[in-house]
C-alpha atoms as a PDB file:
ATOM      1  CA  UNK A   1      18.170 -15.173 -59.678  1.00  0.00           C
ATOM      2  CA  UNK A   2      21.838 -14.204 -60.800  1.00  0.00           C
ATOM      3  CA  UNK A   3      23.252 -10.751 -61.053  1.00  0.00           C
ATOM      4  CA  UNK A   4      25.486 -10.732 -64.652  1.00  0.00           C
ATOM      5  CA  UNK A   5      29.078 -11.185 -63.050  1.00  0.00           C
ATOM      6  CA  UNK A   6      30.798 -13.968 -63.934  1.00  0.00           C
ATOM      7  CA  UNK A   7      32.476 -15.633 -61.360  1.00  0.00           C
ATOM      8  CA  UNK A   8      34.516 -18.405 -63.097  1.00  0.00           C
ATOM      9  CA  UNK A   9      34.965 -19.480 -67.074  1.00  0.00           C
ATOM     10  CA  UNK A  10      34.568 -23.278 -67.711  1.00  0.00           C
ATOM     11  CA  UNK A  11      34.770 -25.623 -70.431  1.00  0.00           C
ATOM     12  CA  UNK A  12      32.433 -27.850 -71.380  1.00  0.00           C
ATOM     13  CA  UNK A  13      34.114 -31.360 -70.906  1.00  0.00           C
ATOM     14  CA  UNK A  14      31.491 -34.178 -72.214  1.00  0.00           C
ATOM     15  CA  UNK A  15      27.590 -34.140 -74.050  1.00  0.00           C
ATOM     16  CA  UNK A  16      25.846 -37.347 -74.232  1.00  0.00           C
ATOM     17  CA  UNK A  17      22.382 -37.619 -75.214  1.00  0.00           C
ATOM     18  CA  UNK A  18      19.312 -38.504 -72.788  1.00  0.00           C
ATOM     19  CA  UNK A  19      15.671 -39.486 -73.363  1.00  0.00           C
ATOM     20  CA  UNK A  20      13.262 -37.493 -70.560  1.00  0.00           C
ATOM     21  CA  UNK A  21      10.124 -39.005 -69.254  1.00  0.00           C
ATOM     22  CA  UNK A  22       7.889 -36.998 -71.944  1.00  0.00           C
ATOM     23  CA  UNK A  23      10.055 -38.400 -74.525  1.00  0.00           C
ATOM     24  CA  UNK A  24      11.515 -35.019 -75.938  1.00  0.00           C
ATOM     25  CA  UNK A  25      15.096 -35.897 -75.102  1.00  0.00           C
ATOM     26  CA  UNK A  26      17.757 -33.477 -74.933  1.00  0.00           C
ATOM     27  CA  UNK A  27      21.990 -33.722 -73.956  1.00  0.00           C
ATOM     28  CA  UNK A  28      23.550 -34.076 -70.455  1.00  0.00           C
ATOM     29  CA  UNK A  29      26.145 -31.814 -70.354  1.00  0.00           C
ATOM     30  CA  UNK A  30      29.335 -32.144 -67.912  1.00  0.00           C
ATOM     31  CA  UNK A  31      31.483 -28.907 -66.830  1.00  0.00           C
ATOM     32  CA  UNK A  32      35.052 -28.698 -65.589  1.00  0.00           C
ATOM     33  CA  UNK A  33      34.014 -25.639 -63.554  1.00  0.00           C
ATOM     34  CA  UNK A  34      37.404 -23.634 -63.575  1.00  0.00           C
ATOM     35  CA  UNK A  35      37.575 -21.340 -60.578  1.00  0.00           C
ATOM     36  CA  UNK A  36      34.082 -21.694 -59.568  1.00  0.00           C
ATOM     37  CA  UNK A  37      34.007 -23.705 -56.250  1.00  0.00           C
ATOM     38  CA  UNK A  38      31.649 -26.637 -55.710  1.00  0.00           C
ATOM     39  CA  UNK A  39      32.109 -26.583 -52.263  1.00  0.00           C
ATOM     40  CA  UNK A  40      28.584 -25.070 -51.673  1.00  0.00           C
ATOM     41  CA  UNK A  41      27.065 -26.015 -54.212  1.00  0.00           C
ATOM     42  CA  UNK A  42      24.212 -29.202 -54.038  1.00  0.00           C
ATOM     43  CA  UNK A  43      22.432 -31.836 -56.212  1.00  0.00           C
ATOM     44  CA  UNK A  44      19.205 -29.328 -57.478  1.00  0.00           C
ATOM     45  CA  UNK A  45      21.337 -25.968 -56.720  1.00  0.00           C
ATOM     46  CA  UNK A  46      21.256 -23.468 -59.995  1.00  0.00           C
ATOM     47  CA  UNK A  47      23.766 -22.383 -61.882  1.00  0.00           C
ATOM     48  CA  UNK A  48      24.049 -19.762 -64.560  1.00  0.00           C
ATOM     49  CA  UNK A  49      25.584 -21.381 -67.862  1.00  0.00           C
ATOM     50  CA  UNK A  50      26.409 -18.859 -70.741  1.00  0.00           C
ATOM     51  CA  UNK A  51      23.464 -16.978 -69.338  1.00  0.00           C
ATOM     52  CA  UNK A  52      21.052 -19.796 -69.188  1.00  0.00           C
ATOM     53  CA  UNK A  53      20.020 -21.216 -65.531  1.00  0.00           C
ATOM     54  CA  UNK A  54      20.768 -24.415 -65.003  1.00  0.00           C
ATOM     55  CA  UNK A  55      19.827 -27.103 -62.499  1.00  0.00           C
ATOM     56  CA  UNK A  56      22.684 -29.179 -61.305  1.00  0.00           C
ATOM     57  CA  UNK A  57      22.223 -33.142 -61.480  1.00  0.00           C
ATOM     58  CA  UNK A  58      25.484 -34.340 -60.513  1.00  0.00           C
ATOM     59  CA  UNK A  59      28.501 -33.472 -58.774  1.00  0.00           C
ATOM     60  CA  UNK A  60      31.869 -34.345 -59.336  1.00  0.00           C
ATOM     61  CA  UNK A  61      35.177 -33.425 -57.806  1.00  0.00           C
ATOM     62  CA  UNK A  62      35.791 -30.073 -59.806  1.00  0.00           C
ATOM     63  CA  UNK A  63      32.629 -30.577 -62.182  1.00  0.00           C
ATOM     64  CA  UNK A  64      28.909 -30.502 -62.443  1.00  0.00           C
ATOM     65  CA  UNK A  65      26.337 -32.077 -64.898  1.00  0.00           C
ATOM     66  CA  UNK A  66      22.800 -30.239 -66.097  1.00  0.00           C
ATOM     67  CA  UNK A  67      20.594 -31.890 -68.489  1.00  0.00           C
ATOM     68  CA  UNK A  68      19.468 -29.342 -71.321  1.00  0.00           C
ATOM     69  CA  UNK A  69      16.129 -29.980 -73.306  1.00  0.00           C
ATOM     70  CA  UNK A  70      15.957 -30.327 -76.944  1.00  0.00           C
ATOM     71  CA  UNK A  71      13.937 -26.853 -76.673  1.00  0.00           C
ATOM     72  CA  UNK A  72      16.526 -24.971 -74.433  1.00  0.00           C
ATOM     73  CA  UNK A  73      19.474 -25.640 -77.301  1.00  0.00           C
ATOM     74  CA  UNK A  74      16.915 -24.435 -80.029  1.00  0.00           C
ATOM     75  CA  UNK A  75      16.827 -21.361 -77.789  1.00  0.00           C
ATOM     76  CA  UNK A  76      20.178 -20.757 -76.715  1.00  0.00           C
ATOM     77  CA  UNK A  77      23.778 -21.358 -77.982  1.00  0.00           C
ATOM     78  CA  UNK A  78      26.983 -22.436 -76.580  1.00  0.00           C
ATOM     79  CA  UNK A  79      25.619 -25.178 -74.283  1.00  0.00           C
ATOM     80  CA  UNK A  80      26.161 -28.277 -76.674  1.00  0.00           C
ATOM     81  CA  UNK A  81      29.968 -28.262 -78.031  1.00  0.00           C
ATOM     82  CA  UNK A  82      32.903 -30.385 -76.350  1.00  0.00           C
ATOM     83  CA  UNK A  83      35.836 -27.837 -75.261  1.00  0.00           C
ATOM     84  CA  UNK A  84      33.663 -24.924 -75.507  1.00  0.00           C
ATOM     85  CA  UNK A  85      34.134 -22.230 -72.135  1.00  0.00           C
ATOM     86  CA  UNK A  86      31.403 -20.748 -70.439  1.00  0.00           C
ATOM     87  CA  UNK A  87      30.294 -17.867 -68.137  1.00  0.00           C
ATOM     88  CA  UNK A  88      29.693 -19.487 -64.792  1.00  0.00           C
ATOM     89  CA  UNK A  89      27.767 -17.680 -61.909  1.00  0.00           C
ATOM     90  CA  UNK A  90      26.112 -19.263 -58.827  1.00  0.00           C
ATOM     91  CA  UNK A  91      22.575 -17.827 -58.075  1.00  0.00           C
ATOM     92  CA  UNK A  92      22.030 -15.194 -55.902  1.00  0.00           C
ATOM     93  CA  UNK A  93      22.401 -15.726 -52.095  1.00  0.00           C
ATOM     94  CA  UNK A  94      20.402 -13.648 -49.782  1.00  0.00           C
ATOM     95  CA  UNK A  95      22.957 -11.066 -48.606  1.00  0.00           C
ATOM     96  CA  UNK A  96      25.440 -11.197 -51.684  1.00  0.00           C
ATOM     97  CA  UNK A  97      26.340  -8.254 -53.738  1.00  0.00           C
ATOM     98  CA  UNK A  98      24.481  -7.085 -56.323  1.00  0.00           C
ATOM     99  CA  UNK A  99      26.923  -5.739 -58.941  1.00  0.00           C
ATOM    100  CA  UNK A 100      25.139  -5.729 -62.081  1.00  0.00           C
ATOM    101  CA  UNK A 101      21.354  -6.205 -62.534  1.00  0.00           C
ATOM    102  CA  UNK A 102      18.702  -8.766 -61.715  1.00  0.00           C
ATOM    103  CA  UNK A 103      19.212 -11.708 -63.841  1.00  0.00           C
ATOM    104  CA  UNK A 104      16.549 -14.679 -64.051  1.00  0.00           C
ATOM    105  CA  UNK A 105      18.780 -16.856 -66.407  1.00  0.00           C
ATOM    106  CA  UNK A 106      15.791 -16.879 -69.281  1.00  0.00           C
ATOM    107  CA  UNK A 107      17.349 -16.560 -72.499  1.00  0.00           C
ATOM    108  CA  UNK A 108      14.751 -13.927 -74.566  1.00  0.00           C
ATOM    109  CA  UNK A 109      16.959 -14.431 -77.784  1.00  0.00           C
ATOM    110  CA  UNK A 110      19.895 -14.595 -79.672  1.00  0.00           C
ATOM    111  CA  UNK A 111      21.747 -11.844 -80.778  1.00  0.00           C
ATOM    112  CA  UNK A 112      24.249 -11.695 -83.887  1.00  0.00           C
ATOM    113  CA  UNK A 113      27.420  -9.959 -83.279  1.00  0.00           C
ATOM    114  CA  UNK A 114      27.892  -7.295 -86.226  1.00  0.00           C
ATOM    115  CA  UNK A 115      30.617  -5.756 -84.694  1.00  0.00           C
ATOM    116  CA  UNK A 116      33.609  -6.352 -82.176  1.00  0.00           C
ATOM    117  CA  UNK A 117      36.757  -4.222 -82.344  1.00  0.00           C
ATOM    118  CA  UNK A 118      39.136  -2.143 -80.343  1.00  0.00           C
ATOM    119  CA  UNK A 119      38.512   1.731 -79.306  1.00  0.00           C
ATOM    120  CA  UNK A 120      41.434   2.865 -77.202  1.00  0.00           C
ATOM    121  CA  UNK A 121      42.188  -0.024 -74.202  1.00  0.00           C
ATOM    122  CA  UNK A 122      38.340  -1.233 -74.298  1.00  0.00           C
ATOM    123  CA  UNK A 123      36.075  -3.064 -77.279  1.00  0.00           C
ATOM    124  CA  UNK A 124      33.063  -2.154 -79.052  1.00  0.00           C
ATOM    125  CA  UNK A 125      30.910  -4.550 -78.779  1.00  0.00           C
ATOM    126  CA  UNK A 126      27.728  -4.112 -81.808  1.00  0.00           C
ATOM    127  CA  UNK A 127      25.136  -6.578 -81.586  1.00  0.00           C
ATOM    128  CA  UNK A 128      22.353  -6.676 -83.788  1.00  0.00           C
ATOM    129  CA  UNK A 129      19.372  -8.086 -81.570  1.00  0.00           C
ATOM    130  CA  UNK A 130      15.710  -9.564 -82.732  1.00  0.00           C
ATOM    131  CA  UNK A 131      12.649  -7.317 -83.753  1.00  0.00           C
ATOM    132  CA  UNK A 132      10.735  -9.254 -80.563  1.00  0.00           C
ATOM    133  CA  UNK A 133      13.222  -7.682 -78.104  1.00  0.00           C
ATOM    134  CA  UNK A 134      14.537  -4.553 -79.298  1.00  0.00           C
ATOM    135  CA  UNK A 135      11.448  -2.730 -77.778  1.00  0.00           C
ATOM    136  CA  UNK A 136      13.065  -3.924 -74.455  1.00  0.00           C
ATOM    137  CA  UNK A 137      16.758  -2.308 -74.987  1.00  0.00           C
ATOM    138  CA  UNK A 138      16.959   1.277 -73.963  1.00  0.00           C
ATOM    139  CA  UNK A 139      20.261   3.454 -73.485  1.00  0.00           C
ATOM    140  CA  UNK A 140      21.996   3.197 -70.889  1.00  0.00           C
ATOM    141  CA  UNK A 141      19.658   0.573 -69.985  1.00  0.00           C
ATOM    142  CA  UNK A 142      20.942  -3.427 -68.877  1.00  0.00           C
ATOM    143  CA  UNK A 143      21.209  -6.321 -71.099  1.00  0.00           C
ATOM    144  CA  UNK A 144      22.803  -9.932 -70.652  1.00  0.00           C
ATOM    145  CA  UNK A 145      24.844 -11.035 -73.074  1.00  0.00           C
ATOM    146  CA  UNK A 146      26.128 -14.817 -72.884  1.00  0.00           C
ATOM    147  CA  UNK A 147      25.357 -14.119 -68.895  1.00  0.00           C
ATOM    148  CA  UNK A 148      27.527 -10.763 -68.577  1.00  0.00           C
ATOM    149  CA  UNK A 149      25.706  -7.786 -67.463  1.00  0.00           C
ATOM    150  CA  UNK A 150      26.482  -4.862 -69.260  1.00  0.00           C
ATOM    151  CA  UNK A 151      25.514  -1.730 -70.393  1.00  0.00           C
ATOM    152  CA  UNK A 152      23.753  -0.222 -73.712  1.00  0.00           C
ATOM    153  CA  UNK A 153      25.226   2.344 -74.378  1.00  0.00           C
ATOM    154  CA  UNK A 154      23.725   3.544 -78.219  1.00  0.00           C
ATOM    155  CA  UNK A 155      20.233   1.799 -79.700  1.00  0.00           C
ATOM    156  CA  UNK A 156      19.985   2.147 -83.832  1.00  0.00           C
ATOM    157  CA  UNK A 157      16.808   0.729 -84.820  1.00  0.00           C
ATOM    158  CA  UNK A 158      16.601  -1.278 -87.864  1.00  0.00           C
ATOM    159  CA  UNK A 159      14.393  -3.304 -90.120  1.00  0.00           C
ATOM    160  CA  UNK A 160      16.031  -6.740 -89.202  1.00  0.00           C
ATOM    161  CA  UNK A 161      15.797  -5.487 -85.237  1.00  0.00           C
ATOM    162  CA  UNK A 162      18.048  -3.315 -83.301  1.00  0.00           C
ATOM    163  CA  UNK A 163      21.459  -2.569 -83.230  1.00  0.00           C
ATOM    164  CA  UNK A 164      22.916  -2.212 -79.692  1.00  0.00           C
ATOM    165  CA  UNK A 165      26.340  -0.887 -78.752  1.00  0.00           C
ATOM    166  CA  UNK A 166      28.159  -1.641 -75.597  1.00  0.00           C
ATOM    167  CA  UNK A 167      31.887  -0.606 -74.462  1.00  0.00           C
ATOM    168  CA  UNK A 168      33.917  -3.831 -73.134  1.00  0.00           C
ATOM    169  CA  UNK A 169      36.698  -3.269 -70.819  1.00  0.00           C
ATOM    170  CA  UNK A 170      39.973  -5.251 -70.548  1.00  0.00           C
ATOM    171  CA  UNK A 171      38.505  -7.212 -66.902  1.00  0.00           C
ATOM    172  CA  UNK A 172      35.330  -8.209 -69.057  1.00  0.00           C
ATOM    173  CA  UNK A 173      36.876  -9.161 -72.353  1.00  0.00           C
ATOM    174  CA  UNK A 174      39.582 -10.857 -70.167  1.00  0.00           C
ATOM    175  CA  UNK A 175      37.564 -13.265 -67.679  1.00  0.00           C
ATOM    176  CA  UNK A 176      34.878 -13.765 -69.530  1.00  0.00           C
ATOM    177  CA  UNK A 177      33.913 -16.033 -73.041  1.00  0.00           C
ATOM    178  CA  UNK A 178      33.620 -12.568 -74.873  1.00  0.00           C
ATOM    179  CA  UNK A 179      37.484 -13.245 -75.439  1.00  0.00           C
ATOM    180  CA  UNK A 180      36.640 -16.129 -78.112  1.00  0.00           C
ATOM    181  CA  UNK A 181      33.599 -13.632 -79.860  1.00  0.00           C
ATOM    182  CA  UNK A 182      34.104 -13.014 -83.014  1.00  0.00           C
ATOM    183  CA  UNK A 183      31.873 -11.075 -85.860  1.00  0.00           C
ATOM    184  CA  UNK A 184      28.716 -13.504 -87.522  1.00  0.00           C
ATOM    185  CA  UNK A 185      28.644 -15.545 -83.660  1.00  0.00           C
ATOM    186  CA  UNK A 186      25.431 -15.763 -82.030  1.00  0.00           C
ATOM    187  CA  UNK A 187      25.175 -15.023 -78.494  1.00  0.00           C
ATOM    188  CA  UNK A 188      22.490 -15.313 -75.555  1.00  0.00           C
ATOM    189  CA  UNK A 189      20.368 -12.438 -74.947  1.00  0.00           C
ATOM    190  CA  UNK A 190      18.287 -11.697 -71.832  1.00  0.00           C
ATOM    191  CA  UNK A 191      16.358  -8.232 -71.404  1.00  0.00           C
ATOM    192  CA  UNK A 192      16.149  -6.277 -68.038  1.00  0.00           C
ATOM    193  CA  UNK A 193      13.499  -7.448 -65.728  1.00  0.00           C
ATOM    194  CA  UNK A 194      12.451  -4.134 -64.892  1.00  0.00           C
ATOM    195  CA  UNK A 195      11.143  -4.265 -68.942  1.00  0.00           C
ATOM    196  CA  UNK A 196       8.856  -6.850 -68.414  1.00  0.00           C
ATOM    197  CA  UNK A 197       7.026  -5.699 -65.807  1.00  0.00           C
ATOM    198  CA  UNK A 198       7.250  -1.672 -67.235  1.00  0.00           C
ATOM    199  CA  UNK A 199       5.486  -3.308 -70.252  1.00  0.00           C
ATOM    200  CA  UNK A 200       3.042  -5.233 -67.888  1.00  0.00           C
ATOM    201  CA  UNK A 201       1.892  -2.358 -65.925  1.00  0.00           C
ATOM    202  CA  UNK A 202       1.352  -0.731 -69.117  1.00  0.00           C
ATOM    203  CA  UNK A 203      -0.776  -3.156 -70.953  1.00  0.00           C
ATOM    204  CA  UNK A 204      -2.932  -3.160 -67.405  1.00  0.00           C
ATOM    205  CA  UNK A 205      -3.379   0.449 -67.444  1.00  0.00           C
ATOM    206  CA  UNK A 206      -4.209   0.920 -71.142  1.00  0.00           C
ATOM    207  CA  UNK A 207      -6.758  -1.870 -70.951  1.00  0.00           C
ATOM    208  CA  UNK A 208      -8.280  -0.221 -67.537  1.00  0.00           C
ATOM    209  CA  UNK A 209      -8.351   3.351 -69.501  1.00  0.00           C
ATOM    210  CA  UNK A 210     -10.090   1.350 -72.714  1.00  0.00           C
ATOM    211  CA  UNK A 211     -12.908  -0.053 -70.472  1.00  0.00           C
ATOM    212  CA  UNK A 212     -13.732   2.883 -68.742  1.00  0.00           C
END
């Protein structure tokens, strides 16, 4: 589990391909990881990359490799191009902080920025998110976006999905990737965990009241 802060930028230093024991393949990725600190961190430990948790397989002195399937980069972007930066968090510890929300580091879907531009010192960030998730986006609800946690603050359904709207402040927009988003990118979406299970419990209870 991760909470949505990001702890340290990095920049993806090296992709090579790999062949997996089921044959699928996929790209070993190495990260310079900025300001992270590996000093705690262990061969199998996970680590949040643009949002998306994943497992370290080597260690280096100021850098960490992750192996990423051929179906996790059809699911996700950011994660395969040289020189790229990326939102770094460690997972949660037992007794850290929880400043934003719950975060499992499953990317739901991807997102296309529609809009991105200044109001007063902050940003307004516009995304316009799938039809398969927008049921899960509520104001003033959480969302991830590239592994941030922020806040919704306007939903404007659609026909293509959902447009969400979320205020960026200098800190965020400063030590974070969002600095390099620009209008057409794609970005990493991840709904609130509290959805999932709120749509669970629901299912369960209308299919109790149906067999009654």
């Amino acid at each position: 589990m991760f909470t949505g802060i990001v702890t340290a930028v990095g920049r993806i230093e090296q992709t090579q391909p790999y062949e997996s024991q089921d044959g699928s393949g996929g790209i070993r990725v190495r990260i310079d990881a900025g300001n992270l600190g590996l000093s705690d961190v262990q061969l199998g430990d996970s680590i949040a990359v643009q949002g998306a948790c994943m497992t370290v397989v080597a260690l280096g002195e100021n850098s960490f490799d992750v192996d990423i399937s051929r179906e996790s980069l059809r699911l996700t972007v950011g994660l395969d191009r040289e020189g790229a930066e990326v939102n770094l968090e460690k997972s949660l510890r037992v007794g850290d902080a929880l400043g934003g929300h719950l975060v499992s580091g499953h990317v739901d879907g991807l997102g296309v920025v529609v809009g991105y531009a200044p109001v007063g010192e902050s940003r307004e960030l516009i995304i316009r998110a799938p039809k398969e998730i927008a049921k899960y986006l509520a104001y003033k609800g959480s969302v991830t976006v590239n592994g941030i946690s922020l806040t919704v603050n306007r939903v404007k359904d659609g026909g293509e999905g959902s447009d969400i709207t979320i205020n960026v402040i200098p800190h965020t927009q400063n030590m974070t990737t969002l600095r390099n988003v620009n209008v057409g990118d794609k970005v990493n979406l991840e709904i609130d965990t509290i959805a999932r299970y709120v749509e669970r419990m629901m299912q369960v209870s209308e299919g109790a009241s149906a067999g009654a």
